[in-house]
Protein backbone atom coordinates (compact mmCIF):
# COMPACT_ATOMS: atom_id res chain seq x y z
CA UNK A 1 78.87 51.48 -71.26
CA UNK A 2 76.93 48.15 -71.21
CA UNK A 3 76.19 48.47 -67.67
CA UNK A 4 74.95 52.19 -67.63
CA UNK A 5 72.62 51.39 -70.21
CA UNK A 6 71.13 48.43 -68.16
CA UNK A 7 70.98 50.70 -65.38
CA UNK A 8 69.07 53.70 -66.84
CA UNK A 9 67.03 50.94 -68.62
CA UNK A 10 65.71 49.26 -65.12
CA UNK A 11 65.12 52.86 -63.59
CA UNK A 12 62.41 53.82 -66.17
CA UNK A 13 61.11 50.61 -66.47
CA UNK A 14 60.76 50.86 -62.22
CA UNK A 15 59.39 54.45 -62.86
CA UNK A 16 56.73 53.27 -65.26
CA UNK A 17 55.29 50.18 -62.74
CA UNK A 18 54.94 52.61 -60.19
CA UNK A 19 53.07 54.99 -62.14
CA UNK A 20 50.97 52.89 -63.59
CA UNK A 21 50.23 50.56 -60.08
CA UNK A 22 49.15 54.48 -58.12
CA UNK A 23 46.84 55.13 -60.99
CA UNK A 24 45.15 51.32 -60.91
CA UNK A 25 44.71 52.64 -57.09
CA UNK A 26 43.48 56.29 -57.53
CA UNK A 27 41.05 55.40 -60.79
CA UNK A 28 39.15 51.83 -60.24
CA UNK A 29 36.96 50.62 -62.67
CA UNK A 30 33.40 51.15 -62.59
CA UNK A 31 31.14 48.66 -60.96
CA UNK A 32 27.51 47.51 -62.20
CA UNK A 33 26.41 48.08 -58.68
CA UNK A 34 27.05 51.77 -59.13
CA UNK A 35 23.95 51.76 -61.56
CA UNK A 36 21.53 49.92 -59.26
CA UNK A 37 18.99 52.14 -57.44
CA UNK A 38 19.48 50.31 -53.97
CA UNK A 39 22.45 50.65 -51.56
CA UNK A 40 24.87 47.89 -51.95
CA UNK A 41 28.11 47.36 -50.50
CA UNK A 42 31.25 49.95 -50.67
CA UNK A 43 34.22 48.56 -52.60
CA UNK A 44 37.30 48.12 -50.47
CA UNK A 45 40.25 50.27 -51.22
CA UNK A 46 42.79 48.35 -52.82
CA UNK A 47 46.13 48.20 -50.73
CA UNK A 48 48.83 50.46 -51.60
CA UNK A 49 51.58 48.86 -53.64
CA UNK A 50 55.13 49.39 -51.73
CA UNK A 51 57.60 51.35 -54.10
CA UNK A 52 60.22 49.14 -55.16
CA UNK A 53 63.68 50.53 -53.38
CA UNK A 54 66.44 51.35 -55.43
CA UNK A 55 69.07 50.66 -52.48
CA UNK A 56 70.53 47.26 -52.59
CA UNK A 57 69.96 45.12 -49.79
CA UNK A 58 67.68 47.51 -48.32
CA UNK A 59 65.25 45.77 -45.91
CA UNK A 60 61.83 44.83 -46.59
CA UNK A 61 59.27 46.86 -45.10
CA UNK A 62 56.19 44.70 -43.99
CA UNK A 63 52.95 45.27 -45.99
CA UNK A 64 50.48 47.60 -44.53
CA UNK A 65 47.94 46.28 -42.66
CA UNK A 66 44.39 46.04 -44.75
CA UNK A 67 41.73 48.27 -43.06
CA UNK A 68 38.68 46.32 -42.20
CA UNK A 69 35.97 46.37 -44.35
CA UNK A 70 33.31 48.35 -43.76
CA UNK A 71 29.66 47.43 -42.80
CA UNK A 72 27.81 46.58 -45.69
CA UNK A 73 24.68 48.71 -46.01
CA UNK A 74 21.33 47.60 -45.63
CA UNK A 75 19.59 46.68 -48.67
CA UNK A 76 15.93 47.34 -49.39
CA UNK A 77 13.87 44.75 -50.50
CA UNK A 78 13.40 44.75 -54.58
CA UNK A 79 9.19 45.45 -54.00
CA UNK A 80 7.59 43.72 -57.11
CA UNK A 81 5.16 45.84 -59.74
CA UNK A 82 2.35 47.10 -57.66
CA UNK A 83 4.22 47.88 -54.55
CA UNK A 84 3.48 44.51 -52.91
CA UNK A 85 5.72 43.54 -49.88
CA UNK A 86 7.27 40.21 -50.89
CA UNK A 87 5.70 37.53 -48.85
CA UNK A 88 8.60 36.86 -45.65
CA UNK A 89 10.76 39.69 -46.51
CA UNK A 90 11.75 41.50 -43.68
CA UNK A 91 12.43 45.26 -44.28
CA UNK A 92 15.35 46.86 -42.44
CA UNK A 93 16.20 47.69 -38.59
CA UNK A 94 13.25 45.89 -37.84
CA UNK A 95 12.58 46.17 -33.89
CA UNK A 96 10.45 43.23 -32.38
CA UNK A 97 7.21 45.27 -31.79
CA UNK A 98 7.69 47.94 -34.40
CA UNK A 99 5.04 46.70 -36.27
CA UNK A 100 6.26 43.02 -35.52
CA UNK A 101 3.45 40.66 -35.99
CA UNK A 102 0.88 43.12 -36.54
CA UNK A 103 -1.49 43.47 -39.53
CA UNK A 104 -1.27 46.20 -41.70
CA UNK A 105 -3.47 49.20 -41.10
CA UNK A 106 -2.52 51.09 -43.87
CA UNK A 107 -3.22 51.00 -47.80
CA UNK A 108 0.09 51.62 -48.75
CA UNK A 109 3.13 49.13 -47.74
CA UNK A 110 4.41 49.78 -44.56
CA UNK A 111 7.75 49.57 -43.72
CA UNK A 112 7.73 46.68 -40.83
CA UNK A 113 4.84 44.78 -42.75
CA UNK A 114 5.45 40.90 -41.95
CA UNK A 115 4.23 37.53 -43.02
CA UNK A 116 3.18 36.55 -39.30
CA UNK A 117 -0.34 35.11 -38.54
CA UNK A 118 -2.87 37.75 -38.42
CA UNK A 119 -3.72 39.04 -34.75
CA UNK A 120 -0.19 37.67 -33.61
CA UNK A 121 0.02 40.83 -31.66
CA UNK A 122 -3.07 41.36 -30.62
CA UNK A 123 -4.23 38.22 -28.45
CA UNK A 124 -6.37 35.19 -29.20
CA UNK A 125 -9.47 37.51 -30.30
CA UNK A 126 -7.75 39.85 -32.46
CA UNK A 127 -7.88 42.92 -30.61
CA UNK A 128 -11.88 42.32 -30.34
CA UNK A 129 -12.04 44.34 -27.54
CA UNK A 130 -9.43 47.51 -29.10
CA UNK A 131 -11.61 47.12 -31.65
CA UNK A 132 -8.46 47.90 -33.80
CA UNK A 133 -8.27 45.80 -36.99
CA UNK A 134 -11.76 46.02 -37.94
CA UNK A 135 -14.84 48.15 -39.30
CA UNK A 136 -18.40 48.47 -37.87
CA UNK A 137 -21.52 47.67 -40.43
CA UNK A 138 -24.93 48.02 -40.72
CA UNK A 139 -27.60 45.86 -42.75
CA UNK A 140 -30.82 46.56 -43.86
CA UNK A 141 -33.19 43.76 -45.56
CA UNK A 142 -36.28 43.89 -47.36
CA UNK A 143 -38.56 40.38 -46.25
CA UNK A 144 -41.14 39.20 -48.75
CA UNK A 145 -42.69 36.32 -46.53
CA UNK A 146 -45.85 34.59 -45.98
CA UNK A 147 -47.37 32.53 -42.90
CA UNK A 148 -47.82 28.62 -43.63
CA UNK A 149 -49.39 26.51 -40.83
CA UNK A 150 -49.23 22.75 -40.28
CA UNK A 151 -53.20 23.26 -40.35
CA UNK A 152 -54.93 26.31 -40.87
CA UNK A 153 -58.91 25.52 -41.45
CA UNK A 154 -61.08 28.06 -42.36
CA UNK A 155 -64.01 26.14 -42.85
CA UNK A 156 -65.92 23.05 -44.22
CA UNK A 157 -67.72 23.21 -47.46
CA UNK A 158 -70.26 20.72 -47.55
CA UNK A 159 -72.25 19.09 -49.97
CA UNK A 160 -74.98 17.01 -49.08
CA UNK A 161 -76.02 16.06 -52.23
CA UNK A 162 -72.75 14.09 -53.41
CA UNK A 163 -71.58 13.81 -50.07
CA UNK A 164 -67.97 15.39 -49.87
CA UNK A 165 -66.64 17.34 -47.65
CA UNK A 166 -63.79 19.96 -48.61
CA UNK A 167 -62.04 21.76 -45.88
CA UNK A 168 -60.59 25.12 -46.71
CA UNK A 169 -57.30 26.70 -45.23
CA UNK A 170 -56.40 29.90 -44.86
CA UNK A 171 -54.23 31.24 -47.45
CA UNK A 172 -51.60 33.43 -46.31
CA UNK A 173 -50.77 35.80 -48.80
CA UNK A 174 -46.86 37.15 -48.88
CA UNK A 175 -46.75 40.12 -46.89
CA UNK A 176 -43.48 43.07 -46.88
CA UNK A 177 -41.51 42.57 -43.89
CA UNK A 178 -37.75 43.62 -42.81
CA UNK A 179 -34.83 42.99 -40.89
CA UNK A 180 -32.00 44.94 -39.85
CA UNK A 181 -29.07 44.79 -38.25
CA UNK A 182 -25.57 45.53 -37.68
CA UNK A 183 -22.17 45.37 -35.74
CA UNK A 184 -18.18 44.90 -35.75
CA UNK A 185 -16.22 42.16 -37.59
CA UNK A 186 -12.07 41.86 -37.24
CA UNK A 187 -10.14 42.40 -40.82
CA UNK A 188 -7.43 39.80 -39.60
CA UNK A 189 -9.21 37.09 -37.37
CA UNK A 190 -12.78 36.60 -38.98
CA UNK A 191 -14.55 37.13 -35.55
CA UNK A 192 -17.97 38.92 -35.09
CA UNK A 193 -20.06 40.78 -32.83
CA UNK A 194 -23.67 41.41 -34.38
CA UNK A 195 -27.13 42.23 -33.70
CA UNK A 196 -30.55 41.50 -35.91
CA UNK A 197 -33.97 42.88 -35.01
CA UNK A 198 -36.48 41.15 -37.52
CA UNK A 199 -39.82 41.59 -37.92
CA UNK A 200 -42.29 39.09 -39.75
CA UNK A 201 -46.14 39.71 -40.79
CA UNK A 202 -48.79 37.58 -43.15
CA UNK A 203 -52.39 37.88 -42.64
CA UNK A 204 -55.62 35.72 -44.04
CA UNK A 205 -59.03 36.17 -44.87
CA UNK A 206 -61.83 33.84 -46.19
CA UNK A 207 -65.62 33.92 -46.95
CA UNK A 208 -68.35 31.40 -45.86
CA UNK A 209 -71.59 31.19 -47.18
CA UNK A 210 -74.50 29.48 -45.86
CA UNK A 211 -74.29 26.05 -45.50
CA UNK A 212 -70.46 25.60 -44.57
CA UNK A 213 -69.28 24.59 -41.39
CA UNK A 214 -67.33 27.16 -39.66
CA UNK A 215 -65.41 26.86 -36.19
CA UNK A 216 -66.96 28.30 -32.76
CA UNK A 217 -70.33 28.12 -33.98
CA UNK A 218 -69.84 31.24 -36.07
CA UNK A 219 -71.48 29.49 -39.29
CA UNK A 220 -73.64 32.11 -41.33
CA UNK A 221 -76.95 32.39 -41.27
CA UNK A 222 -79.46 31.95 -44.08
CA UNK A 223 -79.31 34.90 -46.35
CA UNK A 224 -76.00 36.11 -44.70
CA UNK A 225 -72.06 35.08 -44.87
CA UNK A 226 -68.75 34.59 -41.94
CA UNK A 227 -66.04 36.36 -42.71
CA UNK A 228 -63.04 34.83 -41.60
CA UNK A 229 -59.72 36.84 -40.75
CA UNK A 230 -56.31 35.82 -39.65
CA UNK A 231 -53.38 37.68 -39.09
CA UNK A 232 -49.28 36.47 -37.91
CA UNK A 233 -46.65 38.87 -36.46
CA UNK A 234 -43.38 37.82 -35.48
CA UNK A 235 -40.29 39.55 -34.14
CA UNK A 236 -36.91 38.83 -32.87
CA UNK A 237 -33.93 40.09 -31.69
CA UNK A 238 -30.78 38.38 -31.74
CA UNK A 239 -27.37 39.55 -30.49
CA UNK A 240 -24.27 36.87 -31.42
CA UNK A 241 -20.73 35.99 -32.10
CA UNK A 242 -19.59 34.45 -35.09
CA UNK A 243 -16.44 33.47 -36.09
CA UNK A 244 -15.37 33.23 -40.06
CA UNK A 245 -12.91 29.68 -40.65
CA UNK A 246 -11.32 29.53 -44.25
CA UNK A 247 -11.14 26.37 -45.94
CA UNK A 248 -8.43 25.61 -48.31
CA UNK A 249 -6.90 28.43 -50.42
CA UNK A 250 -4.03 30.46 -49.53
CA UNK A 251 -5.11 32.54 -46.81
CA UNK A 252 -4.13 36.48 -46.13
CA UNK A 253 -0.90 37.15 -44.47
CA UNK A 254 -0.02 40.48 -42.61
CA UNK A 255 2.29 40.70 -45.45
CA UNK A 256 -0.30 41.10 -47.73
CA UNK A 257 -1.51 44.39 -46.87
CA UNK A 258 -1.34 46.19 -49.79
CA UNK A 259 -3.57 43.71 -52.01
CA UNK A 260 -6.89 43.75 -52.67
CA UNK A 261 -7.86 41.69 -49.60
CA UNK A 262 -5.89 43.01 -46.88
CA UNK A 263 -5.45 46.45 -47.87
CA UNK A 264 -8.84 46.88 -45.59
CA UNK A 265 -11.91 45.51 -44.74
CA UNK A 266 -15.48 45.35 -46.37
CA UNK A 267 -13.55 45.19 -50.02
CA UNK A 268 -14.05 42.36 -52.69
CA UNK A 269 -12.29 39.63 -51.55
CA UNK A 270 -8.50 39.61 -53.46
CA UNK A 271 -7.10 36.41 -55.16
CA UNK A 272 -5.05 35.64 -51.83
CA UNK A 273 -8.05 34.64 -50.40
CA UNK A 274 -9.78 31.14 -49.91
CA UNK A 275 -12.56 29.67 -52.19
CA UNK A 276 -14.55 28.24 -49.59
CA UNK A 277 -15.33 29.22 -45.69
CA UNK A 278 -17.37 28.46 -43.14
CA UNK A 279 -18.84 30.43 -40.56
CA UNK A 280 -19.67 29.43 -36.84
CA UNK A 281 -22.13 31.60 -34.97
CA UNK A 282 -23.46 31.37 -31.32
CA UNK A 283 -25.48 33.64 -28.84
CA UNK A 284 -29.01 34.93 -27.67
CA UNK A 285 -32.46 35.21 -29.08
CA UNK A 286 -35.37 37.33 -27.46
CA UNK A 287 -38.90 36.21 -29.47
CA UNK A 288 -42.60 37.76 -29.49
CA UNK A 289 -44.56 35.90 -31.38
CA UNK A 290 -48.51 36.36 -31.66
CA UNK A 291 -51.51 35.14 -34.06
CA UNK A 292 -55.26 36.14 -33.89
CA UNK A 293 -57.94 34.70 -35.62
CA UNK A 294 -61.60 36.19 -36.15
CA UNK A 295 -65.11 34.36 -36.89
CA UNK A 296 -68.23 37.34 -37.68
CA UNK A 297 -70.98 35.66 -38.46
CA UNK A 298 -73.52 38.26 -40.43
CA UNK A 299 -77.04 38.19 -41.10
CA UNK A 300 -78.94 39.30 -44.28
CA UNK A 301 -78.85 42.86 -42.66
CA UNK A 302 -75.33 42.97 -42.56
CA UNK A 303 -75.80 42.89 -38.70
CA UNK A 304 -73.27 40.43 -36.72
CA UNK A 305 -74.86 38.14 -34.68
CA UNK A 306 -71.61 35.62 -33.68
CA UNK A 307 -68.14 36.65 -33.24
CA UNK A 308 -65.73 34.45 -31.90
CA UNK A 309 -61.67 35.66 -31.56
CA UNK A 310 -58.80 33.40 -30.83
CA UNK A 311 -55.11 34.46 -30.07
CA UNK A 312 -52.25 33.06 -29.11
CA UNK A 313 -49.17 34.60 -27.63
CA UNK A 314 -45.38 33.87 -26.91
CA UNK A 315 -42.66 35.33 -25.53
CA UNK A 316 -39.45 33.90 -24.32
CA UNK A 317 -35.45 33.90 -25.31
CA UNK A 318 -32.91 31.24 -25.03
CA UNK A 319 -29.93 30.31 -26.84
CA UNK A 320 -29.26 30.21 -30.94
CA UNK A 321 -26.60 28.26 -32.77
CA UNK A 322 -25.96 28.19 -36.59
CA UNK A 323 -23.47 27.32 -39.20
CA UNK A 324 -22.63 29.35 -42.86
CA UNK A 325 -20.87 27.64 -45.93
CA UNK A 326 -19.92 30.44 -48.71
CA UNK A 327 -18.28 29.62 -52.00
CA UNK A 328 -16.50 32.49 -53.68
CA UNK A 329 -16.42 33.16 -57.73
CA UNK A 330 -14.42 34.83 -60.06
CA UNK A 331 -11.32 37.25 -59.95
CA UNK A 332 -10.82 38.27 -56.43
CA UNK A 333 -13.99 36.60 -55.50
CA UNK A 334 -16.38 39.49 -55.78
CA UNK A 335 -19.65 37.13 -56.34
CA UNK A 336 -20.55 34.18 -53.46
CA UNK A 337 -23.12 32.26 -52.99
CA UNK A 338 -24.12 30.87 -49.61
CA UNK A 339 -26.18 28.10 -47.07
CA UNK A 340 -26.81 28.92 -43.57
CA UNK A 341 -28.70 27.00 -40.94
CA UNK A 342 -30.05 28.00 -37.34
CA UNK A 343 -31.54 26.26 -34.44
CA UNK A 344 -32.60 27.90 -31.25
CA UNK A 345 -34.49 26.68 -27.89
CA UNK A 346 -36.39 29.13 -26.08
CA UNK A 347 -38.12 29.45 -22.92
CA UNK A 348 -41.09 31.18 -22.27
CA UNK A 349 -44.92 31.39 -21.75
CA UNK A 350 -47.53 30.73 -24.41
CA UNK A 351 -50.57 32.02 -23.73
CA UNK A 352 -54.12 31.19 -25.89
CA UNK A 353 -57.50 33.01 -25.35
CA UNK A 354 -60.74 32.16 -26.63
CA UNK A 355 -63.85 34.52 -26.49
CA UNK A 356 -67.14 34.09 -28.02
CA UNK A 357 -70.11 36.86 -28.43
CA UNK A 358 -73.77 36.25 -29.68
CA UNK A 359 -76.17 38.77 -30.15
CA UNK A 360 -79.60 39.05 -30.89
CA UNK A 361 -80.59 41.65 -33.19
CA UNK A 362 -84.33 42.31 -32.01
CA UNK A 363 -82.70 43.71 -28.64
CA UNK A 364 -81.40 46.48 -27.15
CA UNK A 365 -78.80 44.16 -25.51
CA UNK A 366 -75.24 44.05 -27.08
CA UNK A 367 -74.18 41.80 -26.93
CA UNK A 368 -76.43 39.07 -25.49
CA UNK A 369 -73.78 36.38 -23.91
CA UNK A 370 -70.28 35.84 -24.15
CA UNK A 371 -67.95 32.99 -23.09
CA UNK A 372 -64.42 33.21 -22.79
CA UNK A 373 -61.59 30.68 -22.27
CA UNK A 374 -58.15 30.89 -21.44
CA UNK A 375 -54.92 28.41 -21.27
CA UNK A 376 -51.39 29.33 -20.27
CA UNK A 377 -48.34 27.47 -20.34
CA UNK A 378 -44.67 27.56 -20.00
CA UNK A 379 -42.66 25.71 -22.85
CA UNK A 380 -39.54 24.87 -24.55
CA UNK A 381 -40.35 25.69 -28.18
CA UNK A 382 -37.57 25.13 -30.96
CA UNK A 383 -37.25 27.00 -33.87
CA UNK A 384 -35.37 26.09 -37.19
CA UNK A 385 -33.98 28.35 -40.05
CA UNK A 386 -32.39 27.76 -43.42
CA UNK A 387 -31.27 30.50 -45.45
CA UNK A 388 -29.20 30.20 -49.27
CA UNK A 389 -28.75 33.02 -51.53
CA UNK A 390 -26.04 35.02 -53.47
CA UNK A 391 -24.04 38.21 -52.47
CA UNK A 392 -22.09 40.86 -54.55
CA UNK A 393 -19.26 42.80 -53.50
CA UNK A 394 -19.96 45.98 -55.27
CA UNK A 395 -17.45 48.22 -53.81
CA UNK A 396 -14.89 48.62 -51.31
CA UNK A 397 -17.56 48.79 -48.37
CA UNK A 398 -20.55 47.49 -50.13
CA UNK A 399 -22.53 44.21 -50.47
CA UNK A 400 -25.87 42.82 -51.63
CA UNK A 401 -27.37 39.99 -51.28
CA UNK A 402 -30.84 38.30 -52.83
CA UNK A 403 -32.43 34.52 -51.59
CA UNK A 404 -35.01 32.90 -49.82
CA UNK A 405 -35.44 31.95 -46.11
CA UNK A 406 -37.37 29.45 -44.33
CA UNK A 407 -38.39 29.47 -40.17
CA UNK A 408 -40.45 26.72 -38.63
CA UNK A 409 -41.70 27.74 -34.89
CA UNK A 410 -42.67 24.14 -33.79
CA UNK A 411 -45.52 24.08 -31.25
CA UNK A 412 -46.79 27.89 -32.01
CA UNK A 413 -49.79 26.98 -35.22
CA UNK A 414 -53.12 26.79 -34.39
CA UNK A 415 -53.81 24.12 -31.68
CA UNK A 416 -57.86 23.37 -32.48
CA UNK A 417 -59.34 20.13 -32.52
CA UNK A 418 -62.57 20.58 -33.69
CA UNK A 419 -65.32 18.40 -33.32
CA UNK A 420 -66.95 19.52 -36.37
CA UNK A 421 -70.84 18.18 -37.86
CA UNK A 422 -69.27 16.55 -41.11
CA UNK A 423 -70.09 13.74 -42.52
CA UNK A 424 -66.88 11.98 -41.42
CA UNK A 425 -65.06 12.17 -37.77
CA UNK A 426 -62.52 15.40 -38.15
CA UNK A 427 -60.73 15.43 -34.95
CA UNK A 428 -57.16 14.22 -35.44
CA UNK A 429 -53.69 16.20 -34.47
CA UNK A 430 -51.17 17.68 -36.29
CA UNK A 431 -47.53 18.84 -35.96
CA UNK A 432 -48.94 22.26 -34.99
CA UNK A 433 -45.97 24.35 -36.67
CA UNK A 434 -46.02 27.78 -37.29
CA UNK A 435 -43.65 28.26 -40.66
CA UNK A 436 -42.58 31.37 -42.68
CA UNK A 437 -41.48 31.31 -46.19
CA UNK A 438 -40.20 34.10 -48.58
CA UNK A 439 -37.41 36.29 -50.69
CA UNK A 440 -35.14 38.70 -48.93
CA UNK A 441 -32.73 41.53 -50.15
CA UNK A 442 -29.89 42.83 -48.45
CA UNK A 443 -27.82 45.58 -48.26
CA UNK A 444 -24.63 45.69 -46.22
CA UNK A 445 -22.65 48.87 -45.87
CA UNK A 446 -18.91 48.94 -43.53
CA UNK A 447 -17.47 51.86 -42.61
């Protein structure tokens, strides 16, 4: 009786391990995993638990073999708030030049978006000639300049009676001018391809009245006045590269498409992006530059009875060189301010004319005699810039910028040496420099 009772009492304890070990196989317990919104790996299947045998000595079946686990799946990358693409995560069944080393040309994340050095796939320039990676611009500037030579006589007023002698300049008054301009510029590499026409104008004019020396023999006579006149007009056209080198800061990676500094070009410059840069620019410069001056000497009638005109004229082109420094302000850098200098040598001829007319007003003859004199040349002349102002990114594709310029053409002012009657020797030399001076605004539109 003892040993039924054992028996029944091992069967149903075997019965209940088995029943409970195929439910622990059919039912497992719920992961975390299974509430994460990405793909992660499939839980293995548990291996089957062999049923114990009730027949004694029966022999011992070897264990199933496991079946391999499968592949995990891939796993997307957890994107931060904002939908930014982690900087060196590398999205799924990424194929080497699927996007491999290329910037992003989208505004939203794309999916093979990659930390690798901007313009890795594009050569050395960026794609400069795909023109892929970059916008096109324009600019358009409003010049408020004035003329300033090294010396710039008018005339001599004299006074006999104390004995001084004051010489007069011309005063150049600050004339509206303009520049514009435009080109291409790489999102990724900082490189350039731009064009400026410019175009700069001042003009003079002065009074003398009896008794003041005036060049050319133009002084008034008694009862009348000279009226002096003197105009400047200056244009260029320049066509150069430029390349844009960051300076400290934590530059833009491909990666960093989606932010405010590489989700596209002509936008306000994002956080990523360095304080300070410097840019590099080199190429061509075409010049005509031109000034006249005018002596009419007028009687008491208002009749002229002298008039002298000089002029002077260059034209030429050589190369241009300069260098930019901009410092950035504020969140995502929207406000800069910048320094920018330019030299350039050019080549041309320079070309002066002289030509003098008197006439008498109690003939028919007009006019009586006239002189002229001419002098041509062919001359290296250097010209300097410096430039400094402050530029606001006001949208996406828009800039301004306000300063004041400065331009020195060195050996194009006014090349007299006159031999005037005053009560001390005059003739001397001077650094004959033609300068201009003045505020500029600028707008700057990409598209």
């Amino acid at each position: 009786m003892k040993l039924r009772t054992l028996c029944v009492t091992a069967l149903a304890l075997s019965l209940a391990v088995t029943a409970t070990g195929n439910r622990a196989v059919a039912q497992p317990p719920v992961s975390s995993q299974q509430m994460m919104p990405y793909p992660r790996v499939a839980a293995a299947p548990a291996p089957a638990q062999q049923m114990p045998s009730r027949l004694k000595n029966a022999p011992a079946q070897p264990p199933a073999a496991a079946a391999p686990p499968a592949a995990p799946a891939p796993m997307a990358p957890a994107a931060p708030s904002g939908g930014y693409v982690v900087e060196g995560a590398v999205p799924p069944n990424a194929v080497e030049g699927d996007g491999y080393g290329e910037c992003c040309e989208q505004e939203s994340c794309a999916p093979n978006c990659y930390s690798e050095p901007c313009g890795g796939g594009n050569g050395g320039i960026c794609g400069l000639f795909g023109l892929d990676n970059g916008q096109f611009f324009v600019t358009a500037d409003y010049l408020n300049v004035h003329a300033s030579f090294s010396e710039a006589t008018a005339y001599v007023s004299q006074n006999l009676d104390t004995g001084t002698d004051q010489f007069i300049p011309l005063e150049f008054g600050y004339d509206s001018s303009y520049r514009v301009g435009g080109g291409w510029r790489s999102c990724c590499c900082g490189d350039q391809i731009r064009f400026m026409y410019t175009q700069m104008t001042s003009d003079a004019s002065a009074t003398a009245s009896p008794g003041d020396i005036v060049p050319y023999e133009t002084a008034p006579p008694p009862g009348g006045q000279t009226n002096i006149h003197a105009n400047v007009d200056a244009r260029t056209l320049d066509l150069e590269c430029a390349k844009t080198i960051p300076l400290g800061g934590q530059g833009c990676g491909c990666s960093d498409c989606c932010d405010p500094c590489g989700s596209g070009c002509g936008n306000s410059c994002g956080s990523c992006c360095p304080a300070w840069d410097i840019t590099w620019s080199g190429g061509i410069r075409w010049a005509d530059v031109g000034w006249q001056r005018s002596y009419v000497a007028m009687n008491s009638d208002n009749f002229a009875v002298t008039d002298s005109e000089v002029g002077m004229n260059f034209r030429g082109g050589g190369i241009r060189t300069g260098l930019e420094g901009r410092r950035y302000f504020f969140k995502d850098g929207w406000l800069s301010i910048y320094g920018k200098g330019d030299i350039s040598l050019l080549l041309g001829d320079v070309n002066i004319s002289s030509i003098r007319s008197t006439d008498d007003p109690t003939t028919n003859a007009s006019p009586d005699s006239s002189n002229t004199q001419t002098f041509r040349t062919r001359q290296i002349i250097p010209v300097t810039e410096l430039e400094g102002g402050v530029t606001a990114q006001v949208s996406r594709s828009m800039a301004i910028t306000a300063g004041y310029l400065f331009a020195a053409w060195h050996d194009l002012g006014f090349r007299d040496e006159h031999d005037l009657n005053t009560l001390l020797p005059t003739r001397y030399d001077d650094a004959n420099i033609l300068g201009f001076d003045g505020f500029f605004a600028r707008l700057e539109v990409g598209f």
